[in-house]
N, C-alpha and C. Protein backbone atom coordinates (compact mmCIF):
# COMPACT_ATOMS: atom_id res chain seq x y z
N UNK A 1 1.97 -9.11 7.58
CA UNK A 1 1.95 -9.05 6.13
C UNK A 1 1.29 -10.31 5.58
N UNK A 2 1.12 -10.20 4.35
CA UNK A 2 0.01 -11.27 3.85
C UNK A 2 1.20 -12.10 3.44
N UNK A 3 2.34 -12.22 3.30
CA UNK A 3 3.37 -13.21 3.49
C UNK A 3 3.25 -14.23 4.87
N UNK A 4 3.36 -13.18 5.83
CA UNK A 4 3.50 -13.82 6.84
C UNK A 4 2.20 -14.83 7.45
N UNK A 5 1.42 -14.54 7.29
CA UNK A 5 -0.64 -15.34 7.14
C UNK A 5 -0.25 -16.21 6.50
N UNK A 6 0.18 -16.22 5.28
CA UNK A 6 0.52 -17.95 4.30
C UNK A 6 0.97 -18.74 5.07
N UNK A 7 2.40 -18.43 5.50
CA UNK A 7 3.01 -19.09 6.19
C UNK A 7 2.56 -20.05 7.49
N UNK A 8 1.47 -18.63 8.56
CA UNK A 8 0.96 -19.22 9.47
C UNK A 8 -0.02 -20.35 9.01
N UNK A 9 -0.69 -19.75 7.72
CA UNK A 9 -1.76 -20.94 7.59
C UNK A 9 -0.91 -22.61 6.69
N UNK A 10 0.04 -22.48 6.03
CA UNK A 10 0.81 -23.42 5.42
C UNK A 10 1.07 -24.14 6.64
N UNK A 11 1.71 -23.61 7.93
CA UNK A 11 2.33 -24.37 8.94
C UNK A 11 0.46 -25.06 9.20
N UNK A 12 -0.38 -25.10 9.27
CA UNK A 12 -1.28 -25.54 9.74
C UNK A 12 -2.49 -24.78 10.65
N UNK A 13 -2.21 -23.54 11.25
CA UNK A 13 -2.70 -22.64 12.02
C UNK A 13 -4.11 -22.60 12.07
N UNK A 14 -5.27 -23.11 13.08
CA UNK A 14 -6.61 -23.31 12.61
C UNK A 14 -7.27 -21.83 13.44
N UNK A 15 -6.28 -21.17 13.90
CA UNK A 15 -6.73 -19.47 14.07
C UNK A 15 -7.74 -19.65 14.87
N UNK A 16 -8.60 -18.40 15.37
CA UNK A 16 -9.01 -18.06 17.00
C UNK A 16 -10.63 -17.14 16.59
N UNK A 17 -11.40 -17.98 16.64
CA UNK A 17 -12.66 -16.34 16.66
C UNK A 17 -12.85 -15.11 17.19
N UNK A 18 -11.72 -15.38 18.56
CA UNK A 18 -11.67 -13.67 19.17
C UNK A 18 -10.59 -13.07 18.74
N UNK A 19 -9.74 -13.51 17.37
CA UNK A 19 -8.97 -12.71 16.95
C UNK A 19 -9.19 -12.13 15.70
N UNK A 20 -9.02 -10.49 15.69
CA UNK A 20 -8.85 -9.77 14.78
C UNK A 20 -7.80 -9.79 14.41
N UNK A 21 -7.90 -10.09 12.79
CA UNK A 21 -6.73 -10.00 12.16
C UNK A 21 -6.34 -9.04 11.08
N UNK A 22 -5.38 -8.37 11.44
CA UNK A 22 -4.92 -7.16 10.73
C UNK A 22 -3.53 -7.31 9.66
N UNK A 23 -4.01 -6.70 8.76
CA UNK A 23 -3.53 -7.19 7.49
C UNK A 23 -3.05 -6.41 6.88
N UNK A 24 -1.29 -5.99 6.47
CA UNK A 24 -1.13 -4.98 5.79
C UNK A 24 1.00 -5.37 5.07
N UNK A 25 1.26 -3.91 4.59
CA UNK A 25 2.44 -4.17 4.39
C UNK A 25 2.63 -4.71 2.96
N UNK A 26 1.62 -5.40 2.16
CA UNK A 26 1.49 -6.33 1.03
C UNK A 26 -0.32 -6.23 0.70
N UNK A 27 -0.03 -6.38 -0.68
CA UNK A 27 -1.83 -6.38 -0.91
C UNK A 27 -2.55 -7.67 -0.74
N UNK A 28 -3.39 -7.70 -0.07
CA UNK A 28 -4.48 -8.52 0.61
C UNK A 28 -5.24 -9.04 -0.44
N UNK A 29 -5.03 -10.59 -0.71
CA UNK A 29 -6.09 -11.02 -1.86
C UNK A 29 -7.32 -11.61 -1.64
N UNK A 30 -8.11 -11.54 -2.45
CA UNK A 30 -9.32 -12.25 -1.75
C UNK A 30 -9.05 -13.67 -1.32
N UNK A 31 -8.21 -14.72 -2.19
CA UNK A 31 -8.01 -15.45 -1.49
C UNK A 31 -7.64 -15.70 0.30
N UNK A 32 -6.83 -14.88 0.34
CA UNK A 32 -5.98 -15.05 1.55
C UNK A 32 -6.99 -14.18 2.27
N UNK A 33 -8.10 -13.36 2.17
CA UNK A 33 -8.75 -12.88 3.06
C UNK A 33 -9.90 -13.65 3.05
N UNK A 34 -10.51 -14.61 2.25
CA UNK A 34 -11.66 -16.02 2.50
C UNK A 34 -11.23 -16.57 3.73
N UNK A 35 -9.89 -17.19 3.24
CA UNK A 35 -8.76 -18.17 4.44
C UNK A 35 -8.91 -17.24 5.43
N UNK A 36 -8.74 -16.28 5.74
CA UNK A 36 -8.82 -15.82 7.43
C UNK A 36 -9.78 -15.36 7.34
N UNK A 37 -11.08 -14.99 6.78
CA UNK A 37 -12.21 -14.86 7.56
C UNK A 37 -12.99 -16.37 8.20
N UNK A 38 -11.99 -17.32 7.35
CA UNK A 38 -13.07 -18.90 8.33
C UNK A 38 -12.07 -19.02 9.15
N UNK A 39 -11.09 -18.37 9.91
CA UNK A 39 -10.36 -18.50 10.95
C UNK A 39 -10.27 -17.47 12.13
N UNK A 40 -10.80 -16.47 11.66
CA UNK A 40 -10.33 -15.25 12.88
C UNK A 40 -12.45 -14.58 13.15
N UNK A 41 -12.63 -13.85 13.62
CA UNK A 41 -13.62 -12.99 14.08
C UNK A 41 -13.72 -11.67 13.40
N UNK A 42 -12.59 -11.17 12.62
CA UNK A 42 -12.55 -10.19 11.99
C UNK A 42 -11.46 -9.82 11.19
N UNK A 43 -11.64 -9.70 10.01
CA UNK A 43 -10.14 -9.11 9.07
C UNK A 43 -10.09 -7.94 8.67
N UNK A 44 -9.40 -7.28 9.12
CA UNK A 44 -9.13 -5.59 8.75
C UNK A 44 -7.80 -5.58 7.18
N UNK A 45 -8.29 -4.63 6.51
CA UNK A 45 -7.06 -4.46 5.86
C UNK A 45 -6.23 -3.28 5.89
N UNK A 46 -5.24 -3.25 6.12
CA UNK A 46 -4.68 -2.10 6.47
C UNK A 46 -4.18 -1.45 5.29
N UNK A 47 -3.64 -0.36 5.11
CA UNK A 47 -2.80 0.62 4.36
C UNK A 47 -1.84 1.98 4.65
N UNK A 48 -1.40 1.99 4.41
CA UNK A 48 0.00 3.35 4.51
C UNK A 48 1.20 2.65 4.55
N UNK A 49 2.27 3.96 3.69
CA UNK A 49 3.58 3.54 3.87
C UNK A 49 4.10 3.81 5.08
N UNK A 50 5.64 3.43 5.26
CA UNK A 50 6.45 3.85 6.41
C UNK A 50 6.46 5.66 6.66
N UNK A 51 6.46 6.31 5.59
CA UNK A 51 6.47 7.70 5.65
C UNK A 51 5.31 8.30 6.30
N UNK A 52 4.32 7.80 6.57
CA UNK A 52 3.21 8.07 7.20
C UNK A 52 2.71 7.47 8.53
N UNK A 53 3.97 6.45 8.79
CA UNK A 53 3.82 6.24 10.37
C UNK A 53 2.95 4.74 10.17
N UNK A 54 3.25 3.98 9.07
CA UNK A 54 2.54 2.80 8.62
C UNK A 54 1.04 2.65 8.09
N UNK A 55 0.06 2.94 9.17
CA UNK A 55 -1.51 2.81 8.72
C UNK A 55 -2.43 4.07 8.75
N UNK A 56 -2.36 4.09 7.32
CA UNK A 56 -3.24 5.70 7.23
C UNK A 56 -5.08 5.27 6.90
N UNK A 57 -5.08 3.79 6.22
CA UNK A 57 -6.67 4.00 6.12
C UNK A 57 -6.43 2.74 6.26
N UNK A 58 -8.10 2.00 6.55
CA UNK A 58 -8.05 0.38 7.03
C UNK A 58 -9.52 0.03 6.45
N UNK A 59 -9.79 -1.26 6.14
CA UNK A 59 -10.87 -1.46 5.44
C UNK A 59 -11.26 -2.99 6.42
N UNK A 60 -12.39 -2.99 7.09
CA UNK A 60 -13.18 -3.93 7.68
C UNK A 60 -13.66 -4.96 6.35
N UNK A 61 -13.12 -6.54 6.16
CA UNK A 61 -13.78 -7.21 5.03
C UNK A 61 -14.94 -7.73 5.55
N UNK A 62 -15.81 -7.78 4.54
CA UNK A 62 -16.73 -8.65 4.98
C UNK A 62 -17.14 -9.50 4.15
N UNK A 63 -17.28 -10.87 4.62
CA UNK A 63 -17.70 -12.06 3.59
C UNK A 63 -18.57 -11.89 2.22
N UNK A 64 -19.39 -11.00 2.20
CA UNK A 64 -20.12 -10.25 0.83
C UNK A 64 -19.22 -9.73 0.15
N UNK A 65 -18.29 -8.86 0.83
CA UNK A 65 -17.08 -8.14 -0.02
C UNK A 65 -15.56 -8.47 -0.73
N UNK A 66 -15.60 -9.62 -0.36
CA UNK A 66 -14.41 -9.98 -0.24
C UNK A 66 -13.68 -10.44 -1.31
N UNK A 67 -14.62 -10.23 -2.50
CA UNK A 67 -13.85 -10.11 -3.82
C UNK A 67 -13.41 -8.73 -4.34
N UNK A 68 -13.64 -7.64 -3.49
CA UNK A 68 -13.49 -6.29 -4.07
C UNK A 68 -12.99 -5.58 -2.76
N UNK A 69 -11.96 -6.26 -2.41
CA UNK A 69 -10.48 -5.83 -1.16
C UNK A 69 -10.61 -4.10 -1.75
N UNK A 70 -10.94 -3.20 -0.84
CA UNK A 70 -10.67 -2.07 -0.91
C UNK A 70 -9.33 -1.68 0.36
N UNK A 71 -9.05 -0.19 0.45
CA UNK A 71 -7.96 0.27 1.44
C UNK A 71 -8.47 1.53 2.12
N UNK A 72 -10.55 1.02 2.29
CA UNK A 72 -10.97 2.06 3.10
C UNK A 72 -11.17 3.15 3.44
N UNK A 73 -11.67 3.61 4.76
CA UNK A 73 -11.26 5.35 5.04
C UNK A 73 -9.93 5.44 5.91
N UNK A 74 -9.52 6.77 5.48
CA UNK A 74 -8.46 7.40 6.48
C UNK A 74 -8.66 7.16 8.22
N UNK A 75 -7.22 6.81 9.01
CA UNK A 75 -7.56 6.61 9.80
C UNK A 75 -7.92 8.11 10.79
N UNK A 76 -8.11 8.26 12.42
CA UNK A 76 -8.26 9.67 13.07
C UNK A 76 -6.74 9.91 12.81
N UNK A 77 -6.55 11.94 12.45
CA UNK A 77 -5.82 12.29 12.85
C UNK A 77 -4.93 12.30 10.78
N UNK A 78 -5.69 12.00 10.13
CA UNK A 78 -5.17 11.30 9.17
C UNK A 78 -5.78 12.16 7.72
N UNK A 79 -5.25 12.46 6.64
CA UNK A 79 -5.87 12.92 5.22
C UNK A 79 -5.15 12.14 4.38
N UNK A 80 -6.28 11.84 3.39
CA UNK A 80 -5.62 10.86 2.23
C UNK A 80 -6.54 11.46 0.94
N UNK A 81 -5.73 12.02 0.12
CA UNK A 81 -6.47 12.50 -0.87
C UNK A 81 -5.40 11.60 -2.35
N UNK A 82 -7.01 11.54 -3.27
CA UNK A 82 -6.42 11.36 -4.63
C UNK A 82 -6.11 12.30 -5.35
N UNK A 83 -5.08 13.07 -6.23
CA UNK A 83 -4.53 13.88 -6.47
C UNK A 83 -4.16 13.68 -8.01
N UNK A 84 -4.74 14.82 -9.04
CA UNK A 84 -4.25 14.32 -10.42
C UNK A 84 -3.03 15.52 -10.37
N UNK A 85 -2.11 14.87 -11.85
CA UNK A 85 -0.99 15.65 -12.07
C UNK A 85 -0.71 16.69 -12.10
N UNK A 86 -1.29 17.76 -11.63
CA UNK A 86 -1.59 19.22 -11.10
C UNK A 86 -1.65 19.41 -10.16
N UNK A 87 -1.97 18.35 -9.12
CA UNK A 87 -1.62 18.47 -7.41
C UNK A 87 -3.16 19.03 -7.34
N UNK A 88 -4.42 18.73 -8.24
CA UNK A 88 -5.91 18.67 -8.04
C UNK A 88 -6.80 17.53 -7.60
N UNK A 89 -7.85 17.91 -6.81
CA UNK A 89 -8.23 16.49 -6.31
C UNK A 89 -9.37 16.21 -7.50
N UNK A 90 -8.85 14.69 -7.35
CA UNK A 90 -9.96 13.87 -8.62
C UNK A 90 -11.43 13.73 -8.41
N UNK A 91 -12.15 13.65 -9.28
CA UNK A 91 -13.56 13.60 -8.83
C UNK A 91 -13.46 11.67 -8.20
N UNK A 92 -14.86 11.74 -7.27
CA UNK A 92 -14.73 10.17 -7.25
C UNK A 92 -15.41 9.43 -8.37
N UNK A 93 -14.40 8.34 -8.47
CA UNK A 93 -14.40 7.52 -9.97
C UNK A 93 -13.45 7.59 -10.75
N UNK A 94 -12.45 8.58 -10.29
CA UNK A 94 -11.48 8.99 -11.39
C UNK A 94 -9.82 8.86 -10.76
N UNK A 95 -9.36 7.94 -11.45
CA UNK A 95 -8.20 7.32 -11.06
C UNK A 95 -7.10 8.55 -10.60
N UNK A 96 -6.24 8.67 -9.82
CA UNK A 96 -5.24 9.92 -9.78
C UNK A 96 -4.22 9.36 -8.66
N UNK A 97 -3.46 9.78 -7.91
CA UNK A 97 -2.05 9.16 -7.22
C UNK A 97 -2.58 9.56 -5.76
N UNK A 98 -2.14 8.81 -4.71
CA UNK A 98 -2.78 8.87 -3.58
C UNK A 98 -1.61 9.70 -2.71
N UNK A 99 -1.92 10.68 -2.29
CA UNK A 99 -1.38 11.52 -1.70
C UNK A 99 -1.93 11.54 -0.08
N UNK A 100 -0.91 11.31 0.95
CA UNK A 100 -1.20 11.15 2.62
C UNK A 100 -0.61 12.15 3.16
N UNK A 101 -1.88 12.82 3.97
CA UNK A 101 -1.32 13.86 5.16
C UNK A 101 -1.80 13.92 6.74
N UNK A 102 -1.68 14.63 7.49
CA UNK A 102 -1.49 14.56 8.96
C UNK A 102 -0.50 14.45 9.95
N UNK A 103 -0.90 13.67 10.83
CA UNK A 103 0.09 13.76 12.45
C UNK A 103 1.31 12.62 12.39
N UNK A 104 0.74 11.64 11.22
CA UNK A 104 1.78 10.79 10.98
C UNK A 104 2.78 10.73 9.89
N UNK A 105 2.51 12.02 9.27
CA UNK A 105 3.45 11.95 7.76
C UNK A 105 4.89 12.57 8.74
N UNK A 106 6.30 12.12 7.99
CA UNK A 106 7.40 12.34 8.07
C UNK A 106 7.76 13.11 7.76
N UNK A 107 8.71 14.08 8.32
CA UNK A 107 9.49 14.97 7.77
C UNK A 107 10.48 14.65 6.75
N UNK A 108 10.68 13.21 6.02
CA UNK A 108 11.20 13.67 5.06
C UNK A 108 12.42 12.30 5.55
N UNK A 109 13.15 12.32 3.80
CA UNK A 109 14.39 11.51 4.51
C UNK A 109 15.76 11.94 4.93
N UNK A 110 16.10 11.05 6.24
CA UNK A 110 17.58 11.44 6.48
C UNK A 110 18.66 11.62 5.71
N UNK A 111 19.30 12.33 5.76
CA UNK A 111 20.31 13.60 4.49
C UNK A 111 20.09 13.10 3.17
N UNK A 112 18.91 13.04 2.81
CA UNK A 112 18.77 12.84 1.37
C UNK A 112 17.40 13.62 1.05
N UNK A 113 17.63 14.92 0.85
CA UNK A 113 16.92 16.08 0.67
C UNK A 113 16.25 16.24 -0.42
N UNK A 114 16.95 15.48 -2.15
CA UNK A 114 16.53 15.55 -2.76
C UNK A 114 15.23 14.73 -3.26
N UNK A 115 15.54 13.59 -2.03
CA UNK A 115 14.35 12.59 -2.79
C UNK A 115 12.97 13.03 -1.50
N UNK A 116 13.99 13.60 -0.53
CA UNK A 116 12.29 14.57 0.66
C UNK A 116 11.88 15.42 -0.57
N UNK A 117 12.47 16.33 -1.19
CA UNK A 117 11.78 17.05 -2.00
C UNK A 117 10.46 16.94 -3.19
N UNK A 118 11.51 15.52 -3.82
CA UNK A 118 10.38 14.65 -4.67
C UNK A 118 9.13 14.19 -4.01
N UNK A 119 8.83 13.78 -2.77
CA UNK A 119 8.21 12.97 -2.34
C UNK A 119 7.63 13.65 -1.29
N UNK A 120 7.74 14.80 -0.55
CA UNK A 120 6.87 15.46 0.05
C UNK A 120 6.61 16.91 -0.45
N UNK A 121 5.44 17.21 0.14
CA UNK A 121 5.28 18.86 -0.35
C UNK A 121 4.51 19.70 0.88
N UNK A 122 4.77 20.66 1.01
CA UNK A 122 4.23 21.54 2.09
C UNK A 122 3.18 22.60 1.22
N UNK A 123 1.88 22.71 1.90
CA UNK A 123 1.06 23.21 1.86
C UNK A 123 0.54 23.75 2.80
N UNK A 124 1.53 25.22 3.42
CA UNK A 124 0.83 25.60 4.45
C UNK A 124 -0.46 26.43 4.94
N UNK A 125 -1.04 27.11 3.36
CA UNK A 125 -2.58 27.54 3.73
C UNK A 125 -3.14 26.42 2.81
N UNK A 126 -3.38 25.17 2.87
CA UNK A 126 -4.35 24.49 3.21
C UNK A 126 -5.56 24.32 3.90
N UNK A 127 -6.66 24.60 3.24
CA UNK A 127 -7.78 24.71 4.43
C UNK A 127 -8.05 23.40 5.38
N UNK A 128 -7.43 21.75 4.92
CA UNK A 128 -7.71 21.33 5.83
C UNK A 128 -6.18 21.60 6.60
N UNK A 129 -6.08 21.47 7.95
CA UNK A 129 -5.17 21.29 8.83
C UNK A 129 -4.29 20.59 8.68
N UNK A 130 -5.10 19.16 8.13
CA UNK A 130 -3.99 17.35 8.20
C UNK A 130 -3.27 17.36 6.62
N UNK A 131 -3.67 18.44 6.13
CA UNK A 131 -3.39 18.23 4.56
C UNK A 131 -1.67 19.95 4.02
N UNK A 132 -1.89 20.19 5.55
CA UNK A 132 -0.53 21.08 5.18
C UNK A 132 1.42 20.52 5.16
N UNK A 133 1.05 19.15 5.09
CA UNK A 133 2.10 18.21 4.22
C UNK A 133 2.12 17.21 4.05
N UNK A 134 2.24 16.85 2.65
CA UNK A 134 1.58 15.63 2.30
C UNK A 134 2.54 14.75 1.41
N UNK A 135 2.76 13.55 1.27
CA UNK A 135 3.42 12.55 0.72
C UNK A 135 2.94 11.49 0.04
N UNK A 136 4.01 11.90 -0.96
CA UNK A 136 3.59 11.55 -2.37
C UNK A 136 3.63 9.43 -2.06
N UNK A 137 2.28 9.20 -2.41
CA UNK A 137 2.88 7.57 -2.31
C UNK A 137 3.18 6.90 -3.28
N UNK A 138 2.88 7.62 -4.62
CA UNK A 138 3.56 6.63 -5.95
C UNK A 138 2.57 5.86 -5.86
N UNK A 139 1.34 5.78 -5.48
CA UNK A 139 0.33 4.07 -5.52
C UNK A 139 -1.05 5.26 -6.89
N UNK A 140 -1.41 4.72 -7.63
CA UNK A 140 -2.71 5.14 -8.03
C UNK A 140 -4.00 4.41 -7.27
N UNK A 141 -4.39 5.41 -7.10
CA UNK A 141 -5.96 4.83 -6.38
C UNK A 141 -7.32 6.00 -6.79
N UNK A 142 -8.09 5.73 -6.79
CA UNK A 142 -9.41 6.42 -6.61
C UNK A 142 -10.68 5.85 -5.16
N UNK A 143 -11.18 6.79 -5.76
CA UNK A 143 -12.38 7.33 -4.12
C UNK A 143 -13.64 6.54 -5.04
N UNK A 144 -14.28 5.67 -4.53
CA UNK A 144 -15.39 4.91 -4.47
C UNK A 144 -16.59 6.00 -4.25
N UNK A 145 -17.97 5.27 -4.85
CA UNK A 145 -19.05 5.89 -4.38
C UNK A 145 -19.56 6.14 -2.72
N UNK A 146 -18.94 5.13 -2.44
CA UNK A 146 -19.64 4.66 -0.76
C UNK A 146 -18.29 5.45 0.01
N UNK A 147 -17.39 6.45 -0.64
CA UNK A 147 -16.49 6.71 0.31
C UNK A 147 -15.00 6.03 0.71
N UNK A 148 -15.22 4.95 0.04
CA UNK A 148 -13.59 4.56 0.42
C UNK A 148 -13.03 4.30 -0.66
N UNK A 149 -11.56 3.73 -0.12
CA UNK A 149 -10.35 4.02 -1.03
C UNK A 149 -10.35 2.88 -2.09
N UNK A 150 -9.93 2.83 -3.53
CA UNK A 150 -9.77 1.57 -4.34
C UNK A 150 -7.70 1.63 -4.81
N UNK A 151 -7.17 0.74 -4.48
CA UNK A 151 -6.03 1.15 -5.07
C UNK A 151 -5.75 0.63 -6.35
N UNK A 152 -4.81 0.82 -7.43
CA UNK A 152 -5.01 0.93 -8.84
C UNK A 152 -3.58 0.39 -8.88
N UNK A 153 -2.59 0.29 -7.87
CA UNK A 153 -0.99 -0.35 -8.33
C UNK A 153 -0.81 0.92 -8.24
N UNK A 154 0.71 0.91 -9.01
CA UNK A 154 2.00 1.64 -8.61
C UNK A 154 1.63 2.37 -10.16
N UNK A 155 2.72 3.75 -9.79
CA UNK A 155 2.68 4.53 -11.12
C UNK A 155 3.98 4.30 -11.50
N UNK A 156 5.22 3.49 -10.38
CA UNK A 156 6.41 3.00 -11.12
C UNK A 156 6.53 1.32 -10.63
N UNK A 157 7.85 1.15 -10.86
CA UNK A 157 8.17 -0.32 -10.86
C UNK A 157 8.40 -0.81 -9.47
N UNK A 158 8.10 -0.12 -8.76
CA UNK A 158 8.14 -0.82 -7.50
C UNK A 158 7.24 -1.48 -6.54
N UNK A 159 7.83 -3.03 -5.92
CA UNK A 159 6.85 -4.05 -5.73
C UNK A 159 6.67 -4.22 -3.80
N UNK A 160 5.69 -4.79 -3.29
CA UNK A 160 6.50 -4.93 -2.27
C UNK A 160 6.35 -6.72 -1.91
N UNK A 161 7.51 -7.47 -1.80
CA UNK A 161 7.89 -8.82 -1.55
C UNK A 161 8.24 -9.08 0.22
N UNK A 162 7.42 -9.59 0.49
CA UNK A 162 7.02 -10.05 1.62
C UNK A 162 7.10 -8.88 2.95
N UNK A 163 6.68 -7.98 2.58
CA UNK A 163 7.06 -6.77 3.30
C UNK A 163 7.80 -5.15 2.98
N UNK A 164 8.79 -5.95 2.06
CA UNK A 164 9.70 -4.96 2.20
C UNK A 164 9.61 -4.73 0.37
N UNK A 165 10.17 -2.91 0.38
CA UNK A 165 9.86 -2.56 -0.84
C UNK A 165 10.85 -2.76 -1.65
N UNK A 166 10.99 -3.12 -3.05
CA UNK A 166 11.71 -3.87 -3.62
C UNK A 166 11.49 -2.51 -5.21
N UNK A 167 12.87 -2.29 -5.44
CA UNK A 167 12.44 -1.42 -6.85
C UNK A 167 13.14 -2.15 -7.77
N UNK A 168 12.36 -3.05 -8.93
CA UNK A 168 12.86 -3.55 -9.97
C UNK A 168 13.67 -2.69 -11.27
N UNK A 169 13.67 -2.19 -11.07
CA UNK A 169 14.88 -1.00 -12.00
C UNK A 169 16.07 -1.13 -11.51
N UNK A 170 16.03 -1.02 -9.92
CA UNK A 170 17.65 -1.06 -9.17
C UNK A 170 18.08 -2.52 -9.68
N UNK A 171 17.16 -3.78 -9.23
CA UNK A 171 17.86 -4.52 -9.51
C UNK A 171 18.25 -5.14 -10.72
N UNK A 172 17.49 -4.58 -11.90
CA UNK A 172 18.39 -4.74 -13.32
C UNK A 172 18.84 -4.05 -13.44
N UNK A 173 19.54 -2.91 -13.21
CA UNK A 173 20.33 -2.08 -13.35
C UNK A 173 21.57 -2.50 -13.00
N UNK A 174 22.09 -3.12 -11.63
CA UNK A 174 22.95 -4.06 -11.04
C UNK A 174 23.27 -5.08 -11.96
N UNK A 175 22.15 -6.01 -11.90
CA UNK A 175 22.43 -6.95 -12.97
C UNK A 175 23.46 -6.37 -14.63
N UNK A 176 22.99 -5.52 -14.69
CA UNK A 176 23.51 -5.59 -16.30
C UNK A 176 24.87 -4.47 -15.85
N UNK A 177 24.99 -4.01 -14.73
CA UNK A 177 26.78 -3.72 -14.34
C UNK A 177 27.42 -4.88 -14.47
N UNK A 178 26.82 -6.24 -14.71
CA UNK A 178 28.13 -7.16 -14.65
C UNK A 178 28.52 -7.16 -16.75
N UNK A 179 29.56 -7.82 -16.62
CA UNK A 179 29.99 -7.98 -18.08
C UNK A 179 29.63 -8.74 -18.52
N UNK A 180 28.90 -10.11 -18.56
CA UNK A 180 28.63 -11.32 -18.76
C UNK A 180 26.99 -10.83 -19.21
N UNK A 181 26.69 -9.60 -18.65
CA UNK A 181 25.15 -9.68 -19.04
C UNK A 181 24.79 -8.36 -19.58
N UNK A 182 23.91 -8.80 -20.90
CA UNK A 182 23.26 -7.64 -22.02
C UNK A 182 22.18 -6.71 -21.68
N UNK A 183 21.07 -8.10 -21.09
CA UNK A 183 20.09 -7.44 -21.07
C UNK A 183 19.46 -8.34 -19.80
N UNK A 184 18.59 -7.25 -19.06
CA UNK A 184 17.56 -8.04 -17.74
C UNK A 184 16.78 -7.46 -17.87
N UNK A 185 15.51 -8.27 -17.09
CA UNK A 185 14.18 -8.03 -16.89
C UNK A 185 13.87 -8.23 -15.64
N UNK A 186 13.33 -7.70 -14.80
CA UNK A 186 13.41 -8.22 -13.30
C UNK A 186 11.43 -8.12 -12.93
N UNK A 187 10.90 -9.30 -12.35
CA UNK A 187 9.35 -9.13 -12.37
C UNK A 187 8.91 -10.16 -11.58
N UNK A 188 7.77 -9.44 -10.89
CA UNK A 188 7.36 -10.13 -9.43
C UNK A 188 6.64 -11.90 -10.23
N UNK A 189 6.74 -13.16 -9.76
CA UNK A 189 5.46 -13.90 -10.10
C UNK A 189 5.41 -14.62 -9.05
N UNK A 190 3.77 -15.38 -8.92
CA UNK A 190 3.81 -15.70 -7.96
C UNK A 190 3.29 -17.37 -8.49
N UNK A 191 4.15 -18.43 -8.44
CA UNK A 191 4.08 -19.42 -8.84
C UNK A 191 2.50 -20.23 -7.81
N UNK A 192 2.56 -20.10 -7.06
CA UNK A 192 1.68 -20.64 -5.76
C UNK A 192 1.44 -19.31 -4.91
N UNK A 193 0.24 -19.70 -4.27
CA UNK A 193 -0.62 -18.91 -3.61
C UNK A 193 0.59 -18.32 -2.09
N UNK A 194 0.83 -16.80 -2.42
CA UNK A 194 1.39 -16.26 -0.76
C UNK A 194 3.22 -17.16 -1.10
N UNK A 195 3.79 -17.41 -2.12
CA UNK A 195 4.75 -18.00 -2.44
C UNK A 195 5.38 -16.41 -3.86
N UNK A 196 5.78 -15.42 -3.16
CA UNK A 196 6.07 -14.63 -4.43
C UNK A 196 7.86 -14.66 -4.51
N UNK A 197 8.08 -14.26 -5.34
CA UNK A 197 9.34 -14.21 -5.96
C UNK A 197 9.71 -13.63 -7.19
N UNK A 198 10.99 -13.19 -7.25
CA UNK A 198 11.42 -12.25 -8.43
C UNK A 198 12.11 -13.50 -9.11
């Protein structure tokens, strides 16, 4: 995770030219992908949630590109379509919710049926194959001219902090169960570079 790269490079880490470094879990900034391209031989950026078996598309940076971090093509074995609120695919250029299918999407979550329901859907005459169930990722993204993925953020409040996904609603919601408190706001900032916090 791009948490974990800060860290290595904060401790001092002067990194390896025969290492590829793969990058995911958290969004990849250009900063932090400058810093490891003058340290490694190659920086990949990765993408997919856990529901999809982690990495559904990956984007090769390259020093020309590296102010415009994309999340690539789908990996083999893999469908990633942008999808507007009709469950239609968007033209490319046109923002819509990124929807993942194939060999790595999940069946869904353990005894909690209602939120498999929300979050996956079966499409079994689908003409493609990888696309007869697909999961919903909550991320907005659109399809580039050249073919790959651009992501656009979240369509709700949820962040992910050093890895792990974090939904700011739950935790003001908590917060204001106590009696002592009216009102909360709960929101990612990042005071210093790869240093985030709520």
């Amino acid at each position: 995770t791009p948490s974990r790269w800060h860290l290595l490079l904060e401790a001092g880490w002067a990194g390896n030219p025969r290492l590829k470094a793969l990058v995911g879990g958290e969004p990849l900034t250009p900063d932090l992908a400058s810093r490891l391209l003058a340290r490694c031989g190659e920086v990949w950026n990765m993408y997919g949630p856990t529901e999809t078996t982690v990495w559904s598309s990956c984007w090769r940076v390259s020093p020309d590109a590296v102010q415009a971090i994309d999340l690539g093509r789908p990996v083999l074995n893999t469908s990633v379509q942008v999808l507007d609120r009709h469950l239609q695919p968007c033209p490319i250029g046109v923002p819509g919710e990124i929807w993942i299918g194939g060999a790595g999407v999940a069946i869904g979550y353990h005894r909690q049926p209602a939120l498999t329901a929300e979050r996956f859907i079966d499409q079994p005459q689908a003409p493609d194959p990888l696309a007869t169930r697909l999961y919903r990722t909550g991320d907005r993204g659109r399809w580039r001219c050249d073919g790959s993925l651009e992501h656009g953020g979240r369509f709700d409040d949820q962040i992910k902090l050093r890895g792990f996904r974090v939904e700011l609603g739950e935790i003001e919601s908590r917060l204001l169960g106590h009696e002592a408190i009216a009102r909360a706001v709960v929101a990612l900032r990042e005071d210093a570079p790869g240093q985030a916090r709520l």
